[in-house]
Protein backbone atom coordinates (compact mmCIF):
# COMPACT_ATOMS: atom_id res chain seq x y z
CA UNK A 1 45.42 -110.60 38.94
CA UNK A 2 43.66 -110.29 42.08
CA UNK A 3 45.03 -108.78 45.04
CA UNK A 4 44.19 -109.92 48.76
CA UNK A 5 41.31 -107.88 50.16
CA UNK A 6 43.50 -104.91 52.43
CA UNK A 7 42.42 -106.87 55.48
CA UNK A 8 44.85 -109.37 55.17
CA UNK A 9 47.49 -106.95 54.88
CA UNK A 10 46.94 -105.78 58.70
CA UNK A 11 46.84 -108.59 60.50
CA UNK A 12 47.94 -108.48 64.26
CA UNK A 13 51.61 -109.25 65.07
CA UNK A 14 49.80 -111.41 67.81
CA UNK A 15 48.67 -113.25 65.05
CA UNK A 16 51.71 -113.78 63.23
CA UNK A 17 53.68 -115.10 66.06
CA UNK A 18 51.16 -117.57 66.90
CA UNK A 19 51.56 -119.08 63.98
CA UNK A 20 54.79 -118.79 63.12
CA UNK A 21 56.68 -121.77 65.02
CA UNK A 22 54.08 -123.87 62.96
CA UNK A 23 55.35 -122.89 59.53
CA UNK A 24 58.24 -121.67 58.86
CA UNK A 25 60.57 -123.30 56.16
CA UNK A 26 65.75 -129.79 48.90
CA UNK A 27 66.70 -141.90 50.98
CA UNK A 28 66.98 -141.20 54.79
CA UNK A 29 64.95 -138.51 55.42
CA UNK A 30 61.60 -140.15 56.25
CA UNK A 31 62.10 -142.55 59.31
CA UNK A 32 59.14 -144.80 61.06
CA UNK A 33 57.03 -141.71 62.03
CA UNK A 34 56.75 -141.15 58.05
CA UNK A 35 55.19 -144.65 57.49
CA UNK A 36 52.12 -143.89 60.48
CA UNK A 37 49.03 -141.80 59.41
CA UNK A 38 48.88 -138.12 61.06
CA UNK A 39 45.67 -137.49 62.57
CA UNK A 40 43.31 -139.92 62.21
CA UNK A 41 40.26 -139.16 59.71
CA UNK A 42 37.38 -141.00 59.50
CA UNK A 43 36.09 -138.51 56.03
CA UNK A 44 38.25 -138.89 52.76
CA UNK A 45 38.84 -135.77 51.04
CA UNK A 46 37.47 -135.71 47.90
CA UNK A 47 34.34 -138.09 47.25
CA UNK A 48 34.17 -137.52 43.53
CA UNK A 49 31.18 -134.83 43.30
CA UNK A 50 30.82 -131.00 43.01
CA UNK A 51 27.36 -129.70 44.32
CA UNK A 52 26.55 -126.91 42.10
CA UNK A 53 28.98 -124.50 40.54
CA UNK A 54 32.33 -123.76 42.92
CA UNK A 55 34.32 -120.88 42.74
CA UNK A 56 37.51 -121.73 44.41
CA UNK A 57 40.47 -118.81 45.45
CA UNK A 58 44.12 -119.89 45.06
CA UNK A 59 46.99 -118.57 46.42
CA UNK A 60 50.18 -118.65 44.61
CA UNK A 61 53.85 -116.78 45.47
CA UNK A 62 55.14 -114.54 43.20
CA UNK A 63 58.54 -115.85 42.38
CA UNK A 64 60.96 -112.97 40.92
CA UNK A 65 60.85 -114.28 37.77
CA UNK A 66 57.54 -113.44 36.70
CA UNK A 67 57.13 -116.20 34.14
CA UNK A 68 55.25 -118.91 36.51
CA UNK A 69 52.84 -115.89 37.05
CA UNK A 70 52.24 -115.73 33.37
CA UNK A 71 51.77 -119.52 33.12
CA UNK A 72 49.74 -119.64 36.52
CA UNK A 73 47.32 -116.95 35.09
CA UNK A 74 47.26 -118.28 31.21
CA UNK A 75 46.50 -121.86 32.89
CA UNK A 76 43.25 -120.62 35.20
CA UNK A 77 42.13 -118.91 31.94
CA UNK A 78 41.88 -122.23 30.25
CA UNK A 79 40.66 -123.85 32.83
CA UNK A 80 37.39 -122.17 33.17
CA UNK A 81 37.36 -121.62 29.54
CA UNK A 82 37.14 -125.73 29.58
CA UNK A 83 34.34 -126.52 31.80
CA UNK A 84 31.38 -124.86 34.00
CA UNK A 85 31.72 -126.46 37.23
CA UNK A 86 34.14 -124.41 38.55
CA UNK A 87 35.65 -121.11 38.45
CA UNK A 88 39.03 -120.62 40.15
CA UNK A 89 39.96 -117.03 41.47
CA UNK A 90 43.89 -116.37 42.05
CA UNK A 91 45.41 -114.26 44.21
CA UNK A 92 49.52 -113.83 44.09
CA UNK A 93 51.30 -112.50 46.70
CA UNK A 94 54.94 -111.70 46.66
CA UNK A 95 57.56 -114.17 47.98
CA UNK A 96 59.75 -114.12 50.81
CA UNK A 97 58.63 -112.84 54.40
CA UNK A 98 55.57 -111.08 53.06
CA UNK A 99 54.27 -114.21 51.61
CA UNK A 100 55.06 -116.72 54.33
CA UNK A 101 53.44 -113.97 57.37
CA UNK A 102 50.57 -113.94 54.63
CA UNK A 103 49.55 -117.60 55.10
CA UNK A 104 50.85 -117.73 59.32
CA UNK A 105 48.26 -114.98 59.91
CA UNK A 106 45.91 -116.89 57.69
CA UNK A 107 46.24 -119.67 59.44
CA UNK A 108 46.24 -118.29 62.60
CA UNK A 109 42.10 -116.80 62.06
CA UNK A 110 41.01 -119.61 59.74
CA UNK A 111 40.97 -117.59 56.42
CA UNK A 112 43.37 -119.79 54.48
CA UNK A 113 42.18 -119.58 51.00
CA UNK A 114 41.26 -123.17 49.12
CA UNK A 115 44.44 -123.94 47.30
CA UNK A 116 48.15 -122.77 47.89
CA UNK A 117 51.46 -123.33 47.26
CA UNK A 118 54.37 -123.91 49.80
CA UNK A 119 58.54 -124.43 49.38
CA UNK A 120 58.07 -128.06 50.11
CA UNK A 121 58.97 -128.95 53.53
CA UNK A 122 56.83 -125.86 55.13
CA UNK A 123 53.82 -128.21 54.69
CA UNK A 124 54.82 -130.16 57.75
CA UNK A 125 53.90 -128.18 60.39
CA UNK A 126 50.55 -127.14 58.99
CA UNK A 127 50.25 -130.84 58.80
CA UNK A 128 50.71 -131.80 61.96
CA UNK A 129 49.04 -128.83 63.39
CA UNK A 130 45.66 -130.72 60.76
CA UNK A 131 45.20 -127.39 58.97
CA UNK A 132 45.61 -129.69 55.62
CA UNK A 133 43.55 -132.14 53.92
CA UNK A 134 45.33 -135.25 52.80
CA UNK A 135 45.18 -135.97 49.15
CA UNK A 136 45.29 -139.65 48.67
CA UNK A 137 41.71 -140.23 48.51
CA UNK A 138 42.01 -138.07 44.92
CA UNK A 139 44.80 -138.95 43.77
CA UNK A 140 44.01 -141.67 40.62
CA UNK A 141 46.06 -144.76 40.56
CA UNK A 142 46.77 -143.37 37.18
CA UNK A 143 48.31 -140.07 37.96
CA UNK A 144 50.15 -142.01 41.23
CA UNK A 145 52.17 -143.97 38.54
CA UNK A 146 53.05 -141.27 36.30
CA UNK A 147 53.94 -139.14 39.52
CA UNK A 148 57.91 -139.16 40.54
CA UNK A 149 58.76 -140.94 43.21
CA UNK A 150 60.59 -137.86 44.41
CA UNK A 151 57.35 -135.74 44.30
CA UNK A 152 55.17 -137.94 46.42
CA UNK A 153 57.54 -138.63 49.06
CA UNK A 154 58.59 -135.01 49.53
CA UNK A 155 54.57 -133.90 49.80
CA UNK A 156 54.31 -137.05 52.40
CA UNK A 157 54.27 -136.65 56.16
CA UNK A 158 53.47 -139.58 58.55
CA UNK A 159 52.16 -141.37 55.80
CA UNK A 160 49.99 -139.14 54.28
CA UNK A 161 50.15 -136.88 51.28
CA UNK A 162 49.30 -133.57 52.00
CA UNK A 163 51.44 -132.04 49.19
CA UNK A 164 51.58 -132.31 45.37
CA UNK A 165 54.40 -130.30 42.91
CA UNK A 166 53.91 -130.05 38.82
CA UNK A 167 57.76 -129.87 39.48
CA UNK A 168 60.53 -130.66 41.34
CA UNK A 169 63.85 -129.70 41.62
CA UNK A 170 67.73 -130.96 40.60
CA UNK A 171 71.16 -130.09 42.16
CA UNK A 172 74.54 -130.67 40.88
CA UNK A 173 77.97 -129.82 39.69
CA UNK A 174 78.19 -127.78 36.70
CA UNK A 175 81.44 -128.24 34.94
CA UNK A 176 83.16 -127.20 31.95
CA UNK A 177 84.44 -130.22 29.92
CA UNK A 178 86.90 -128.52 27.77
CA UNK A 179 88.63 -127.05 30.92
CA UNK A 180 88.68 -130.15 32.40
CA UNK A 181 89.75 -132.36 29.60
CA UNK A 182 92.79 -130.11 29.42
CA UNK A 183 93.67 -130.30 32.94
CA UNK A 184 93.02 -134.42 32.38
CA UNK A 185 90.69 -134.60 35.09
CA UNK A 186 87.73 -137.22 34.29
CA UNK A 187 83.78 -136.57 33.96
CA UNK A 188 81.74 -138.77 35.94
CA UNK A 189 79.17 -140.36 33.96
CA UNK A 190 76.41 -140.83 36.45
CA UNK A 191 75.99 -141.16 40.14
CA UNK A 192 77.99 -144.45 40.46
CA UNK A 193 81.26 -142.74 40.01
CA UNK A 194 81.36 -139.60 41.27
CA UNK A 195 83.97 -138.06 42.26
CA UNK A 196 84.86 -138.28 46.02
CA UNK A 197 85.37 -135.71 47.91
CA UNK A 198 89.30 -136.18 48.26
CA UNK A 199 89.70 -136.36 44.79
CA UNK A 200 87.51 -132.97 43.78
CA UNK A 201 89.67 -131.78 46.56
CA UNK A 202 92.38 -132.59 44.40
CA UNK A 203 91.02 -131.77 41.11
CA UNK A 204 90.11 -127.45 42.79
CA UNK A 205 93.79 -127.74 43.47
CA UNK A 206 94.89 -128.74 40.00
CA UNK A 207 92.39 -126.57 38.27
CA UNK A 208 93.96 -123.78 40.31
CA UNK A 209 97.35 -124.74 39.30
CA UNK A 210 95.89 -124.59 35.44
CA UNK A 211 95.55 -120.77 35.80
CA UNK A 212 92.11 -120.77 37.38
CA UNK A 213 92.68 -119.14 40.92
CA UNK A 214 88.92 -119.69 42.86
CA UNK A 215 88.04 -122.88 40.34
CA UNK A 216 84.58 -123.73 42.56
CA UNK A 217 81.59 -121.40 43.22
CA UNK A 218 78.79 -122.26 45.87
CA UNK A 219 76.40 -119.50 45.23
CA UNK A 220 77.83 -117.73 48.23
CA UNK A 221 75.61 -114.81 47.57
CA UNK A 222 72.59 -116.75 48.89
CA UNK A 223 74.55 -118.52 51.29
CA UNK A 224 73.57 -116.02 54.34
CA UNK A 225 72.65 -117.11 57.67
CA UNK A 226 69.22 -118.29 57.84
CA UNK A 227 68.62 -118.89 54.23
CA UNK A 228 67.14 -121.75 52.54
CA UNK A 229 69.78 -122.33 49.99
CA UNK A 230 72.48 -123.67 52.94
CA UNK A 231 69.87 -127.01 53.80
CA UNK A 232 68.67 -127.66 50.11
CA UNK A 233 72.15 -126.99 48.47
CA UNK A 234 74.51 -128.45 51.65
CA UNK A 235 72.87 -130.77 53.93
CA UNK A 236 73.65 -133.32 51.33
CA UNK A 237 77.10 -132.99 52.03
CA UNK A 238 76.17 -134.29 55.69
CA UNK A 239 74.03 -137.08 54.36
CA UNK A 240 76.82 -138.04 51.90
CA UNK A 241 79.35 -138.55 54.49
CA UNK A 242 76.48 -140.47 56.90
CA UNK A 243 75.46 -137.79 58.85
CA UNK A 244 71.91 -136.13 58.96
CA UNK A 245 70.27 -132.99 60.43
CA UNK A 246 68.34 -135.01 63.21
CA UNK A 247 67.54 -138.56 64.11
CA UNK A 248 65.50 -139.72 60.74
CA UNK A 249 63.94 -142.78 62.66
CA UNK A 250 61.45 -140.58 65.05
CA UNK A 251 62.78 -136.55 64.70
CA UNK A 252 63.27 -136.43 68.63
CA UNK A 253 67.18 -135.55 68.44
CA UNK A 254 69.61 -133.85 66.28
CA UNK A 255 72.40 -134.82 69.05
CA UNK A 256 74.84 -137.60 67.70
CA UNK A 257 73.63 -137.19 64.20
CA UNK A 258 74.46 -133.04 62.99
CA UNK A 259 77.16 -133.05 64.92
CA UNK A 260 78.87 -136.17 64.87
CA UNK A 261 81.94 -137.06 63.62
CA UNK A 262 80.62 -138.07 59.64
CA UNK A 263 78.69 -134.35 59.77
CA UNK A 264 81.64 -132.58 61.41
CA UNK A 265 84.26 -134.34 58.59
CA UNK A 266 82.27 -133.22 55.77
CA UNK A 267 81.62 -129.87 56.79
CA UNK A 268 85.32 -129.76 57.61
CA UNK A 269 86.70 -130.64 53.90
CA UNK A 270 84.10 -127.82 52.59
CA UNK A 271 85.34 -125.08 55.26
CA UNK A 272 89.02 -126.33 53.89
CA UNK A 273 88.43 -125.14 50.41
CA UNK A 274 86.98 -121.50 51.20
CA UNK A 275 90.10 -120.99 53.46
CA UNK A 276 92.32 -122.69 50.39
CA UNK A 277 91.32 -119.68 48.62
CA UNK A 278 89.57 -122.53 46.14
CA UNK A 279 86.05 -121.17 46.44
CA UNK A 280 84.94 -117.77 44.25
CA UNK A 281 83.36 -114.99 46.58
CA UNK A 282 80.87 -114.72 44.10
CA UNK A 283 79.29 -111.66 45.06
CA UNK A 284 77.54 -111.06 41.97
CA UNK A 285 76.44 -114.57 41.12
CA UNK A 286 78.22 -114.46 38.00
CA UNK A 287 81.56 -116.68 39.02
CA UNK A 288 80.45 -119.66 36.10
CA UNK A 289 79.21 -117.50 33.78
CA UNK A 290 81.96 -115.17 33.24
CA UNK A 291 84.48 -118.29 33.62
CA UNK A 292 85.91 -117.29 36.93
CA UNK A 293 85.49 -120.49 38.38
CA UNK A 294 84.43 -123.90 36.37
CA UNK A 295 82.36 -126.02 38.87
CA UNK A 296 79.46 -124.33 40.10
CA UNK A 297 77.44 -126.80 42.60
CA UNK A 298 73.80 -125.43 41.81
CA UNK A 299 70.74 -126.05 40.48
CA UNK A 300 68.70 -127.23 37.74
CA UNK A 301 67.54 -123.50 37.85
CA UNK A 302 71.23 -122.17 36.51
CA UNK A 303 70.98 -124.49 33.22
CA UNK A 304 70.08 -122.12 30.76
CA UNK A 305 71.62 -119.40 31.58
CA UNK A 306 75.34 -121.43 31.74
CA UNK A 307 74.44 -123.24 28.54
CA UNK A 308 74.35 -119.76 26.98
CA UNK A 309 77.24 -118.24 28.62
CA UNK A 310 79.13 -121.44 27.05
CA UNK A 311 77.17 -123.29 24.53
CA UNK A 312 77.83 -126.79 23.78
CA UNK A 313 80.59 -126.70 26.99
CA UNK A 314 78.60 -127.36 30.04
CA UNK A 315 77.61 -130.94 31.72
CA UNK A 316 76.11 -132.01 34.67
CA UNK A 317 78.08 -134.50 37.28
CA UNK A 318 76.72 -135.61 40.74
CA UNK A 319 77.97 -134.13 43.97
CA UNK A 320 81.23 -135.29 45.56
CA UNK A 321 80.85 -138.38 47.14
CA UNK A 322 81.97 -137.72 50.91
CA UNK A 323 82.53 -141.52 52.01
CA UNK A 324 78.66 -143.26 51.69
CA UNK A 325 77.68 -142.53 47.92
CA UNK A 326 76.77 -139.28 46.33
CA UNK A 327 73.52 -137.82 47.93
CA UNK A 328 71.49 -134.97 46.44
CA UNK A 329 68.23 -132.78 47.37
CA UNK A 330 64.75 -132.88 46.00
CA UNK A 331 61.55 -131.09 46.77
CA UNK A 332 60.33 -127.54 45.22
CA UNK A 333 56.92 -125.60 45.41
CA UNK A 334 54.24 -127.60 45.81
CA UNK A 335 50.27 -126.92 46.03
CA UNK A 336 48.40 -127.78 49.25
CA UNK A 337 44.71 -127.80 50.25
CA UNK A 338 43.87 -126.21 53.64
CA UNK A 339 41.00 -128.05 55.96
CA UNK A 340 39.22 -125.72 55.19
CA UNK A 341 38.23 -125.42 52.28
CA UNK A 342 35.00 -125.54 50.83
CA UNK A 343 34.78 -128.04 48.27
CA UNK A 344 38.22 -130.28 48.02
CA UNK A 345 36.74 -132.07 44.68
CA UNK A 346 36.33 -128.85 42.67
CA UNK A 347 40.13 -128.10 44.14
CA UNK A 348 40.74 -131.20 43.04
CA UNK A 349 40.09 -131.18 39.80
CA UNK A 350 41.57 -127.78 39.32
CA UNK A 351 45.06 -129.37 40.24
CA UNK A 352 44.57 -132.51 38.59
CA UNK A 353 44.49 -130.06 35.26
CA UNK A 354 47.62 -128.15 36.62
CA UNK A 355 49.05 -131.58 36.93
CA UNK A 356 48.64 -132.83 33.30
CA UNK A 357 50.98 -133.59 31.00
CA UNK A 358 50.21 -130.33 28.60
CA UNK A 359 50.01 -128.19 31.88
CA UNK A 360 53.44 -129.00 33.66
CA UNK A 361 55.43 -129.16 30.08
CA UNK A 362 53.89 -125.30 29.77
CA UNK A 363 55.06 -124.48 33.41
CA UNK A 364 58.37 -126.36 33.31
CA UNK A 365 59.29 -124.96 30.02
CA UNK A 366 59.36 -121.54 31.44
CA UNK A 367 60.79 -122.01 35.25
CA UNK A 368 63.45 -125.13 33.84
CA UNK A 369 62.00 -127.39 36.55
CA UNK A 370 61.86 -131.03 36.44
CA UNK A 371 58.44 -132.27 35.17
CA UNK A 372 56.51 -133.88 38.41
CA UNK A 373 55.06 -136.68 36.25
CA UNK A 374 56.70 -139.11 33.48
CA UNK A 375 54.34 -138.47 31.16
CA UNK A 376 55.70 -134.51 30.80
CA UNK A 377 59.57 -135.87 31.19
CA UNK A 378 59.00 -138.28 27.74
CA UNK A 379 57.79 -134.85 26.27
CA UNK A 380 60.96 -132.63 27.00
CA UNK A 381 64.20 -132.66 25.09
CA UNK A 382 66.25 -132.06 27.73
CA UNK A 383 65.42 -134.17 30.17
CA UNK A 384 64.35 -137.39 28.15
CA UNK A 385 66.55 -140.09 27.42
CA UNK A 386 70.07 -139.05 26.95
CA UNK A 387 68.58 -135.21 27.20
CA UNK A 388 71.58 -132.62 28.78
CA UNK A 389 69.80 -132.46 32.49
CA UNK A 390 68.68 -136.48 32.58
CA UNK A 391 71.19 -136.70 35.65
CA UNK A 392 68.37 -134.43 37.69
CA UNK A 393 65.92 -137.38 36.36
CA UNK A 394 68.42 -140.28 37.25
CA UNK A 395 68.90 -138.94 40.97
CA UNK A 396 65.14 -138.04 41.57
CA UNK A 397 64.10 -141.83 40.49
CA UNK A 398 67.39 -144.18 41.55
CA UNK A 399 67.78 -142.55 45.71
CA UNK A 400 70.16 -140.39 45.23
CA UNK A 401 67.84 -137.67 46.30
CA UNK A 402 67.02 -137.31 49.33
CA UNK A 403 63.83 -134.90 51.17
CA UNK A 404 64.65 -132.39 53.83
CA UNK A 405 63.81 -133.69 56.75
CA UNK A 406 59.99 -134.52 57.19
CA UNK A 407 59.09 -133.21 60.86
CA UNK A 408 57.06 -130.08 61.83
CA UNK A 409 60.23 -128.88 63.52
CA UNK A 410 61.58 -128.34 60.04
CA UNK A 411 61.67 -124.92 60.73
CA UNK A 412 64.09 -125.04 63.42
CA UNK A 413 66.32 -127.44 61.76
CA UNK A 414 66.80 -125.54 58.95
CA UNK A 415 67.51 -122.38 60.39
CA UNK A 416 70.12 -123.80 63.02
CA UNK A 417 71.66 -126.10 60.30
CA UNK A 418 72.03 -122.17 57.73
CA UNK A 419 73.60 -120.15 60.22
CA UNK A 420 75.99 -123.05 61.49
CA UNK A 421 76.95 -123.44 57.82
CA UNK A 422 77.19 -119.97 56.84
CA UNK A 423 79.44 -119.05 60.38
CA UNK A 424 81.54 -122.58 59.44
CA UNK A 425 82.15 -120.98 55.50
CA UNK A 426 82.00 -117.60 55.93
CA UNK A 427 83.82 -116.72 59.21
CA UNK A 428 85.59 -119.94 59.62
CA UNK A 429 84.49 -121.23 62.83
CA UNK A 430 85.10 -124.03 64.70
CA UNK A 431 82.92 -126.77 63.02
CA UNK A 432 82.65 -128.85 65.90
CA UNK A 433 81.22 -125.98 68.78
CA UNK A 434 78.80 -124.65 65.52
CA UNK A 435 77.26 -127.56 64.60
CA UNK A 436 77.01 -128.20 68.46
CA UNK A 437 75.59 -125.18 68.58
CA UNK A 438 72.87 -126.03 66.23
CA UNK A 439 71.68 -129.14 67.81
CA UNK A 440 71.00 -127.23 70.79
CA UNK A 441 68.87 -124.92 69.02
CA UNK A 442 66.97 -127.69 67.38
CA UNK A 443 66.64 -130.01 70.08
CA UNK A 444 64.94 -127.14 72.19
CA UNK A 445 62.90 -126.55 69.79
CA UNK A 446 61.84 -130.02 70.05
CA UNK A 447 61.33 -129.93 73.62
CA UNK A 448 59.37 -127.05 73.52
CA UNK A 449 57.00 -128.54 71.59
CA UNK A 450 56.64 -131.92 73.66
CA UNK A 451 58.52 -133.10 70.37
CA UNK A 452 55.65 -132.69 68.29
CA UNK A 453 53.37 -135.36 69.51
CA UNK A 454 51.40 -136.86 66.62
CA UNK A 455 47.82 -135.43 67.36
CA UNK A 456 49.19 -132.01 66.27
CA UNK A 457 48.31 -130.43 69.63
């Protein structure tokens, strides 16, 4: 491990706020200014040759499971054991605030390193603001094939992709079929009949009745204003019910769309079961595994450790369907190469190896991921043909999943959309005034920046 030369750890607060409206941070979400190029470029990115000998630096968050470290470090090991052209140097820096101000104040002097890794819809801004290199012009029609669908169109903005995962993520209802079978509720058996959201209404009130008092846990813990888990795990309750966080046709508006009436009814039905009493407090996180409640509506993330907790009695359903089809997220960490870096095709090939089937089956197997490419996925047990997790892999290829809103005022949606939902659970406001609330936020933020006009300036 390499750490970041002290420098970097004493950048100006100056700094930081310049750059932080630009970066801050789970199919409707790209409109018509997804399908137009960003800025122009008359240069591809990668051109096929590496002058010399290249030593590249990578940047990489530390998550708080230290395995993807392991992997990360194991991986650049083998890599320059494997070849002489380049030599990759990696620097991790903790997650969280620490991380994120890292790479503002980076990209705030121009000493953005040449490969990094960003929570998936954080590469917009820095996109639009041309502080990325597009990707297509290295991309192989060969790896663009194998590739999910999911995984390029999360890493695309205006019609470029700027982004590229060795994973993506899944989001669902864990359920316990025993408990259910004895209640004689049913088990959805994909995403064309889920449950709607009157009937799993129904079925928390009947599992209550069964003896189990807060049946449903929503990983409340995380759930605090501002955080990241609200968007990815809840805004596809709003795009369920035919709502959205802001216009998806040209990101100029929230108005009409977050809080109209689809939004406001969906949000409504899930502030209905906290005040029921039907959602778990979960405080500790451990509401599923210790059989307080038996839905949890999580992540692919939570599979193992359920599975153990209650082996052989734990599946995987689709979200409730809240009036237009059952709607998930998508999008994880994915790797990004700044402007400027010094030699894109010796990045390149770096992440094309990160990106092979052997590589992401190493990385997935540790973090529980879905595998970015088909390839990996036809080399996993549990996510290969009738694998235990192949609904994550059914929603990421068929629409169901959807990408967080593609727009460089990403930043503001999310946090406006977090703290209305956390204020609508947790205190039980009025959903109508919060959600109003929130599109004022966002659509000031739009103003502010002349809507984000597409030269990134």
């Amino acid at each position: 491990m390499t750490q970041p030369a002290p420098a970097r750890r004493t950048r100006t607060a100056t700094a930081l706020l310049l750059a932080g409206a630009l970066l801050l941070a789970g199919c409707s979400g790209g409109g018509d200014s997804d399908d137009r190029p960003a800025n122009p470029r008359t240069d591809a990115t990668c051109d096929g040759r590496i002058e010399g000998t290249s030593q590249i630096t990578m940047w990489f968050h530390s998550p708080s499971a230290q395995g993807e470290l392991q992997i990360l470090r194991d991986q650049v090991r083998r890599f320059d054991a494997s070849q002489q052209a380049v030599r990759v140097r990696l620097v991790d820096l903790p997650e969280g605030g620490d991380y994120d101000a890292e790479i503002r104040a980076a990209a705030a002097d121009g000493t953005l390193p040449d490969l990094l890794d960003f929570d998936a819809p954080k590469l917009f801004a820095q996109a639009w603001a041309g502080r990325l290199r597009p990707l297509g012009s290295c991309l192989p029609d060969g790896l663009r094939a194998d590739l999910l669908p999911s995984v390029h169109q999360q890493g695309t903005y205006r019609g470029e992709l700027f982004g590229l995962g060795t994973f993506d993520s899944g989001l669902g209802l864990y359920v316990r079929p025993s408990v259910l079978k004895k209640a004689g509720i049913r088990l959805p058996r994909g995403t064309t009949d889920a449950w709607t959201a009157d009937e799993f209404t129904g079925i928390l009130r009947k599992l209550r009745k069964a003896g189990h008092r807060a049946p449903l846990t929503l990983g409340l813990r995380f759930a605090t204003p501002g955080s990241e888990w609200n968007t990815y795990g809840f805004a596809p309750a709003v795009w369920s019910a035919g709502g959205d966080l802001i216009d998806p046709k040209n990101y100029r508006t929230a108005d009409g769309f977050l809080n109209g009436p689809q939004a406001v009814r969906a949000l409504t039905t899930m502030q209905g079961w906290a005040e029921a009493g039907l959602v778990d407090p979960d405080k500790d996180d451990r509401a599923f595994d210790e059989g307080r409640s038996v839905i949890s509506w999580s992540g692919h993330w939570r599979y193992r450790e359920y599975t153990e907790a209650f082996p052989e009695d734990v599946a995987i359903v689709p979200l409730p369907d809240f009036g237009h089809g059952t709607v998930t997220g998508m999008g994880s960490w994915q790797w990004a190469i700044p402007a400027t870096s010094v030699d894109p095709d010796a990045v390149w090939r770096f992440l094309a190896f990160l990106l092979s089937p052997d590589e992401v089956v190493r990385m997935t197997d540790v973090n529980g991921a879905i595998p970015a490419t088909r390839s990996a996925i036809a080399r996993t047990e549990q996510f290969a043909g009738t694998g235990p997790e192949r609904l994550y892999i059914e929603q990421l290829q068929n629409g169901t999943a959807r990408p967080r809103p593609r727009t460089p005022a990403y930043a503001a949606v999310t946090d406006a959309f977090s703290r209305a939902f956390a204020r609508i659970v947790f205190d039980r406001a009025p959903v109508q005034a919060e959600l109003d609330r929130a599109v004022r936020a966002i659509d000031k933020d739009l103003a502010d920046h002349q809507y984000y006009p597409p030269t990134g300036r």
